[in-house]
C-alpha atoms as a PDB file:
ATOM      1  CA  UNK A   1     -27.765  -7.075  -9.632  1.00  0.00           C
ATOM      2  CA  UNK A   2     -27.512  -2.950  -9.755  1.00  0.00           C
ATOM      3  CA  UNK A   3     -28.837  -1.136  -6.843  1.00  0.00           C
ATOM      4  CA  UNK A   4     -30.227   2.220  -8.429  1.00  0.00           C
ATOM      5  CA  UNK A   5     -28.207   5.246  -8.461  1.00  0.00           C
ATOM      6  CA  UNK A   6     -30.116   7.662  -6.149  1.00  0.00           C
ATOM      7  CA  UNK A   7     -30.266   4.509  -3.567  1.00  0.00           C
ATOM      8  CA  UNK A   8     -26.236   5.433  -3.105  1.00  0.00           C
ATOM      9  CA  UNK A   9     -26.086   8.923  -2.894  1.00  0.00           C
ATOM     10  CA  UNK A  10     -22.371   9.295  -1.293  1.00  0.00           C
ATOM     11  CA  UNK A  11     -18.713   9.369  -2.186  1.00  0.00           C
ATOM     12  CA  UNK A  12     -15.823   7.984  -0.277  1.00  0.00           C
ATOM     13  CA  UNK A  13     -12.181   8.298  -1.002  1.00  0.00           C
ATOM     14  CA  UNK A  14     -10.384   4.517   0.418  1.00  0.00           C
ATOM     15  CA  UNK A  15      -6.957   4.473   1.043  1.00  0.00           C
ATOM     16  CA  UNK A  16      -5.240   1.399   0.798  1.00  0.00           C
ATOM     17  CA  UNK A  17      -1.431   1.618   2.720  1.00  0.00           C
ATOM     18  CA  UNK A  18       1.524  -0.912   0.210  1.00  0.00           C
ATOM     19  CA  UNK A  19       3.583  -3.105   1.769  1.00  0.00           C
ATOM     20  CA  UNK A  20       6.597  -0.869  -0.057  1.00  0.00           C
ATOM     21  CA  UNK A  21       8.493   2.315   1.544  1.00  0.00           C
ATOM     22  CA  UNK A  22      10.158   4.847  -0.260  1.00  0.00           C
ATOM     23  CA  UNK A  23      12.681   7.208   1.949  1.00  0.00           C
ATOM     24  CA  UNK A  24      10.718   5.106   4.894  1.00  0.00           C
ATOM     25  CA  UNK A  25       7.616   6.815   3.900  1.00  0.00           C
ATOM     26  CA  UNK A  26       4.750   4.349   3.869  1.00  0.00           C
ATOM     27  CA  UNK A  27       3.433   4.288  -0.024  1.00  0.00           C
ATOM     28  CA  UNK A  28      -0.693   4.607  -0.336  1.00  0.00           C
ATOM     29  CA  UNK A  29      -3.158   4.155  -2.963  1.00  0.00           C
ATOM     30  CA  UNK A  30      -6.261   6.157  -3.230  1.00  0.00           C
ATOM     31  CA  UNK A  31      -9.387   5.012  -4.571  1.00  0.00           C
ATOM     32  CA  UNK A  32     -12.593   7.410  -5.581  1.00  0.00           C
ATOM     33  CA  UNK A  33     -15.268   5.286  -4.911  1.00  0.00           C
ATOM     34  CA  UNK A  34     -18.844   7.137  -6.420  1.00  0.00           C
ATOM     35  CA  UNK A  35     -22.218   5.861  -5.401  1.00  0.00           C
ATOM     36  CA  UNK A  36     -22.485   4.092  -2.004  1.00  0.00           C
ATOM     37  CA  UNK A  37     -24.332   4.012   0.107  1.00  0.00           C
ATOM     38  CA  UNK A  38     -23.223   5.432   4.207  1.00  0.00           C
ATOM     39  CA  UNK A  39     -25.232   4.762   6.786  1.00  0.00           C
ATOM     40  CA  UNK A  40     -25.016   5.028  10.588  1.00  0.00           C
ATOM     41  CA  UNK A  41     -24.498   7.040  13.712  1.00  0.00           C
ATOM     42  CA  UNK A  42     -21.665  10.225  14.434  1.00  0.00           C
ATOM     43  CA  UNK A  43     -20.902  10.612  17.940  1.00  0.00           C
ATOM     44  CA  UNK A  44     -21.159  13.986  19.153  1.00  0.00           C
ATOM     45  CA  UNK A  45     -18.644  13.406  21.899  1.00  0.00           C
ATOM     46  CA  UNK A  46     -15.616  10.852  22.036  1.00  0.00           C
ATOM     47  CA  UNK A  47     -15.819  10.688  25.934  1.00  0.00           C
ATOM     48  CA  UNK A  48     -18.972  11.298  27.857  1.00  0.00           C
ATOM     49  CA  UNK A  49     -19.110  11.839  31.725  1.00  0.00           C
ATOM     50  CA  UNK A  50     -21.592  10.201  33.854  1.00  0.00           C
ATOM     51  CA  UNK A  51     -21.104  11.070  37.605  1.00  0.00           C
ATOM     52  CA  UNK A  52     -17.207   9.455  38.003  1.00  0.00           C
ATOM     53  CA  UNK A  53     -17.049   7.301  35.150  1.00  0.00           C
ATOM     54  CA  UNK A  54     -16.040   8.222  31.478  1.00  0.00           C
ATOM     55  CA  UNK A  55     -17.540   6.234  28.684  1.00  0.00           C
ATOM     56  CA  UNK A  56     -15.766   5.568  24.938  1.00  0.00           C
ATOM     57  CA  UNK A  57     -18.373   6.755  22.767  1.00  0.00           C
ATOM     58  CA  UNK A  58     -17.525   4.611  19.352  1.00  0.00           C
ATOM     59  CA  UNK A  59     -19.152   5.763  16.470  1.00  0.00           C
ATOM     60  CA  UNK A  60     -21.405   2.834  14.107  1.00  0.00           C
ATOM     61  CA  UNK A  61     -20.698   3.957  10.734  1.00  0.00           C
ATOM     62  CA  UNK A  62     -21.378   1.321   7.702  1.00  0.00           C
ATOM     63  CA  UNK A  63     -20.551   1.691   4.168  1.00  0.00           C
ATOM     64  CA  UNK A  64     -21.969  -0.650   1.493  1.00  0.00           C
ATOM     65  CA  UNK A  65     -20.114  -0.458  -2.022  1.00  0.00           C
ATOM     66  CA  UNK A  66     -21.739  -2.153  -5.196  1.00  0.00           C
ATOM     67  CA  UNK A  67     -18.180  -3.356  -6.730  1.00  0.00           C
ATOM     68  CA  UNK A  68     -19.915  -2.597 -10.268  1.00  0.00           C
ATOM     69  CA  UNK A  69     -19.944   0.965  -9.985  1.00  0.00           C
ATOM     70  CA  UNK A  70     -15.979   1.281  -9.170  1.00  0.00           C
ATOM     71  CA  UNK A  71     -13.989   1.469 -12.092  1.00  0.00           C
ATOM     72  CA  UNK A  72     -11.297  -0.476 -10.998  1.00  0.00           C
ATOM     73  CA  UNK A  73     -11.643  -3.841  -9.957  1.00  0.00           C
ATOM     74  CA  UNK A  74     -12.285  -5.470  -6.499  1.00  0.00           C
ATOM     75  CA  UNK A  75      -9.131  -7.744  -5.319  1.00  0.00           C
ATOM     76  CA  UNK A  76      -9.398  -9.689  -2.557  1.00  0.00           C
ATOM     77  CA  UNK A  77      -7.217  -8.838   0.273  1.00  0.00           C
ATOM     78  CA  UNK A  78      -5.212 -11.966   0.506  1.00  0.00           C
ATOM     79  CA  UNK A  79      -4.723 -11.768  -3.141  1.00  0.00           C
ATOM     80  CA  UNK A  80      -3.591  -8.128  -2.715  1.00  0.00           C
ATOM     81  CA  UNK A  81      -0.755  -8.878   0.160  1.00  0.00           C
ATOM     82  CA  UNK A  82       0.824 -11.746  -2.747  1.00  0.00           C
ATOM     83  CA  UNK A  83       0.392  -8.991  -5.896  1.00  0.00           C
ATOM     84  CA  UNK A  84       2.962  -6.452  -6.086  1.00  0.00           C
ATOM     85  CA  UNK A  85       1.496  -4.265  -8.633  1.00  0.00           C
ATOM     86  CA  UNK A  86      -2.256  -3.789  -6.839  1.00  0.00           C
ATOM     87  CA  UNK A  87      -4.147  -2.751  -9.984  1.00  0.00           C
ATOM     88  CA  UNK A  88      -7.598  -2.428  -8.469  1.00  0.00           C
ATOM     89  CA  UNK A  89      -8.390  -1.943  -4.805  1.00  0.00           C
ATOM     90  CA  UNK A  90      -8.828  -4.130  -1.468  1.00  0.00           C
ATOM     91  CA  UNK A  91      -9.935  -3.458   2.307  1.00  0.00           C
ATOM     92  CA  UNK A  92      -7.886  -4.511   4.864  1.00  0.00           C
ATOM     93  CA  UNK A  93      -8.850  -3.855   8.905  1.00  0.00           C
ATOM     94  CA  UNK A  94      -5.055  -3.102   9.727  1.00  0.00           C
ATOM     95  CA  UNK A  95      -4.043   0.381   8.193  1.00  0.00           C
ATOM     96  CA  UNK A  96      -6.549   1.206   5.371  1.00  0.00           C
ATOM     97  CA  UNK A  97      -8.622   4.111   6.153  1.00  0.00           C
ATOM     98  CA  UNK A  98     -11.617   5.643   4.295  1.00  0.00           C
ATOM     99  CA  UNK A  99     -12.694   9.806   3.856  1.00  0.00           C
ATOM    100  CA  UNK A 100     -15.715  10.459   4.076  1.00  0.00           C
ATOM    101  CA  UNK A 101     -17.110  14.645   4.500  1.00  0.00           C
ATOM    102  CA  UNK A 102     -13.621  15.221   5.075  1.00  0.00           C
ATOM    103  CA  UNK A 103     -13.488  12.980   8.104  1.00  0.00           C
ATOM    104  CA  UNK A 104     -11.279   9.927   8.452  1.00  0.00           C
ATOM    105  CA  UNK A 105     -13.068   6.929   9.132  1.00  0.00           C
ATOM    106  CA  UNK A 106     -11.014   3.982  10.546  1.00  0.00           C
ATOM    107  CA  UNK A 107     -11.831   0.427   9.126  1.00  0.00           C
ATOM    108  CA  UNK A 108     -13.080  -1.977  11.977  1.00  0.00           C
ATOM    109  CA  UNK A 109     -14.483  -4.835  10.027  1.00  0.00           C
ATOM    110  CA  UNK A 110     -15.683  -6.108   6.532  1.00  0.00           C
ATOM    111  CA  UNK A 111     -17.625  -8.354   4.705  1.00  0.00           C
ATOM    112  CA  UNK A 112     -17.564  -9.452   1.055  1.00  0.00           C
ATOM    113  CA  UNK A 113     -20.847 -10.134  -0.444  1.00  0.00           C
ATOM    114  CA  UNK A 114     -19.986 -12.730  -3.331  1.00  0.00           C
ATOM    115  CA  UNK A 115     -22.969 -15.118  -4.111  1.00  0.00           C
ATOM    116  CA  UNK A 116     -22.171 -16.421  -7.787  1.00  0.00           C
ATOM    117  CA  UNK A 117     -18.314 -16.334  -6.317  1.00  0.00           C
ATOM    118  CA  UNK A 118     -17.323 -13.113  -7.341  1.00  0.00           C
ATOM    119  CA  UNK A 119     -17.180 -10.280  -5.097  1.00  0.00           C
ATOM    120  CA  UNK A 120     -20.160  -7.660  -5.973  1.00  0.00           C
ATOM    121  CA  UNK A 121     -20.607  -5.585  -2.564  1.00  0.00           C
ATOM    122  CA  UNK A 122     -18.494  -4.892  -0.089  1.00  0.00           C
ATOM    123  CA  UNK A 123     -19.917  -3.760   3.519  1.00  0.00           C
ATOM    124  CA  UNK A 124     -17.517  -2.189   5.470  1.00  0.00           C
ATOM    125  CA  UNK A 125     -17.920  -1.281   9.200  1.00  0.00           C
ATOM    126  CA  UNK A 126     -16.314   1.992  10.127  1.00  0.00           C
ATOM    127  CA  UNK A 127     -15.682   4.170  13.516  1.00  0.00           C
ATOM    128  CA  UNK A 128     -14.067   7.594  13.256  1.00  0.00           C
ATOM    129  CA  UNK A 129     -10.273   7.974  13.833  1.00  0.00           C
END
Protein backbone atom coordinates (compact mmCIF):
# COMPACT_ATOMS: atom_id res chain seq x y z
CA UNK A 1 0.00 0.00 0.00
CA UNK A 2 1.50 3.68 -1.13
CA UNK A 3 0.97 6.46 1.22
CA UNK A 4 0.59 9.60 -1.16
CA UNK A 5 3.43 11.75 -1.90
CA UNK A 6 2.50 15.12 -0.29
CA UNK A 7 1.55 12.88 2.99
CA UNK A 8 5.69 12.58 3.28
CA UNK A 9 6.91 15.79 2.63
CA UNK A 10 10.65 15.36 4.16
CA UNK A 11 14.10 14.07 3.34
CA UNK A 12 16.53 12.35 5.58
CA UNK A 13 20.04 11.33 4.87
CA UNK A 14 20.67 7.63 7.21
CA UNK A 15 23.95 6.67 7.88
CA UNK A 16 24.62 3.25 8.43
CA UNK A 17 28.42 2.72 10.31
CA UNK A 18 30.30 -1.13 8.55
CA UNK A 19 31.68 -3.42 10.64
CA UNK A 20 35.12 -2.74 8.37
CA UNK A 21 37.99 -0.02 9.18
CA UNK A 22 40.24 1.35 6.84
CA UNK A 23 43.50 3.26 8.44
CA UNK A 24 41.16 2.65 11.78
CA UNK A 25 38.68 4.95 10.34
CA UNK A 26 35.20 3.57 10.86
CA UNK A 27 33.70 3.00 7.08
CA UNK A 28 29.86 4.50 6.63
CA UNK A 29 27.22 4.23 4.15
CA UNK A 30 24.87 6.98 3.34
CA UNK A 31 21.47 6.58 2.27
CA UNK A 32 19.10 9.55 0.64
CA UNK A 33 15.95 8.59 1.76
CA UNK A 34 13.03 11.05 -0.22
CA UNK A 35 9.49 11.17 1.02
CA UNK A 36 8.90 10.44 4.74
CA UNK A 37 7.25 11.45 6.78
CA UNK A 38 8.99 13.39 10.42
CA UNK A 39 7.03 14.01 13.05
CA UNK A 40 7.54 15.10 16.67
CA UNK A 41 8.84 17.53 19.22
CA UNK A 42 12.55 19.75 19.18
CA UNK A 43 13.61 20.70 22.50
CA UNK A 44 14.47 24.18 22.84
CA UNK A 45 16.85 23.51 25.69
CA UNK A 46 18.95 20.25 26.51
CA UNK A 47 18.94 21.10 30.32
CA UNK A 48 16.25 23.10 31.98
CA UNK A 49 16.52 24.57 35.59
CA UNK A 50 13.79 24.34 38.01
CA UNK A 51 14.74 25.89 41.44
CA UNK A 52 17.97 23.28 42.30
CA UNK A 53 17.29 20.57 40.06
CA UNK A 54 18.31 20.22 36.30
CA UNK A 55 16.10 18.20 34.05
CA UNK A 56 17.36 16.13 30.61
CA UNK A 57 15.12 17.52 28.17
CA UNK A 58 15.06 14.47 25.40
CA UNK A 59 13.69 15.35 22.30
CA UNK A 60 10.51 12.79 20.69
CA UNK A 61 11.32 12.80 17.16
CA UNK A 62 9.69 9.87 14.85
CA UNK A 63 10.37 9.10 11.35
CA UNK A 64 8.15 6.75 9.31
CA UNK A 65 9.76 5.51 5.89
CA UNK A 66 7.50 3.70 3.20
CA UNK A 67 10.42 1.12 2.07
CA UNK A 68 8.79 1.51 -1.57
CA UNK A 69 9.88 4.86 -2.18
CA UNK A 70 13.79 4.11 -1.39
CA UNK A 71 15.56 2.96 -4.24
CA UNK A 72 17.58 0.60 -2.65
CA UNK A 73 16.29 -2.14 -0.82
CA UNK A 74 15.38 -2.61 2.92
CA UNK A 75 17.75 -5.41 4.68
CA UNK A 76 17.07 -6.45 7.83
CA UNK A 77 19.57 -5.67 10.40
CA UNK A 78 20.53 -9.12 11.43
CA UNK A 79 20.83 -9.96 7.86
CA UNK A 80 23.05 -6.87 7.40
CA UNK A 81 25.69 -7.76 10.42
CA UNK A 82 26.13 -11.58 8.34
CA UNK A 83 26.38 -9.67 4.60
CA UNK A 84 29.59 -8.18 3.84
CA UNK A 85 28.71 -6.32 0.81
CA UNK A 86 25.40 -4.28 2.36
CA UNK A 87 23.74 -3.49 -0.98
CA UNK A 88 20.65 -1.75 0.35
CA UNK A 89 20.27 -0.18 3.77
CA UNK A 90 19.38 -1.26 7.53
CA UNK A 91 18.76 0.61 11.00
CA UNK A 92 20.54 -0.39 13.78
CA UNK A 93 20.07 1.48 17.52
CA UNK A 94 23.95 1.18 18.20
CA UNK A 95 25.89 3.70 15.87
CA UNK A 96 23.60 4.57 12.89
CA UNK A 97 22.57 8.07 12.90
CA UNK A 98 20.08 9.97 10.66
CA UNK A 99 20.31 14.03 9.20
CA UNK A 100 17.65 15.63 9.19
CA UNK A 101 17.64 20.02 8.55
CA UNK A 102 21.17 19.59 9.03
CA UNK A 103 20.79 18.22 12.52
CA UNK A 104 21.97 14.80 13.65
CA UNK A 105 19.39 12.77 15.01
CA UNK A 106 20.52 9.75 17.14
CA UNK A 107 18.57 6.40 16.62
CA UNK A 108 16.81 5.26 19.96
CA UNK A 109 14.49 2.61 18.74
CA UNK A 110 12.74 0.98 15.65
CA UNK A 111 10.10 -0.92 14.39
CA UNK A 112 9.60 -2.82 11.13
CA UNK A 113 6.18 -2.78 9.78
CA UNK A 114 6.03 -6.12 7.64
CA UNK A 115 2.42 -7.57 7.41
CA UNK A 116 2.55 -9.90 4.18
CA UNK A 117 6.33 -10.67 5.66
CA UNK A 118 8.20 -8.27 3.89
CA UNK A 119 9.34 -5.17 5.37
CA UNK A 120 7.26 -2.04 3.83
CA UNK A 121 7.68 0.82 6.61
CA UNK A 122 10.05 1.39 8.88
CA UNK A 123 9.26 3.74 12.07
CA UNK A 124 12.14 4.90 13.62
CA UNK A 125 12.26 6.75 17.01
CA UNK A 126 14.85 9.48 17.13
CA UNK A 127 16.32 12.09 19.89
CA UNK A 128 18.89 14.68 18.83
CA UNK A 129 22.65 13.98 19.36
Amino acid sequence: MKIPKFLKPHSITLINYLNEEINYEKQSKETLIENCKVTGIYADASVVTTGAVNLRVKDGITITIDCSDVEESYIRSDQWDEDLEHIGWTVHVLGDYVLFNGTELAIIGFKEIDPFGKVEFVELQCQRR
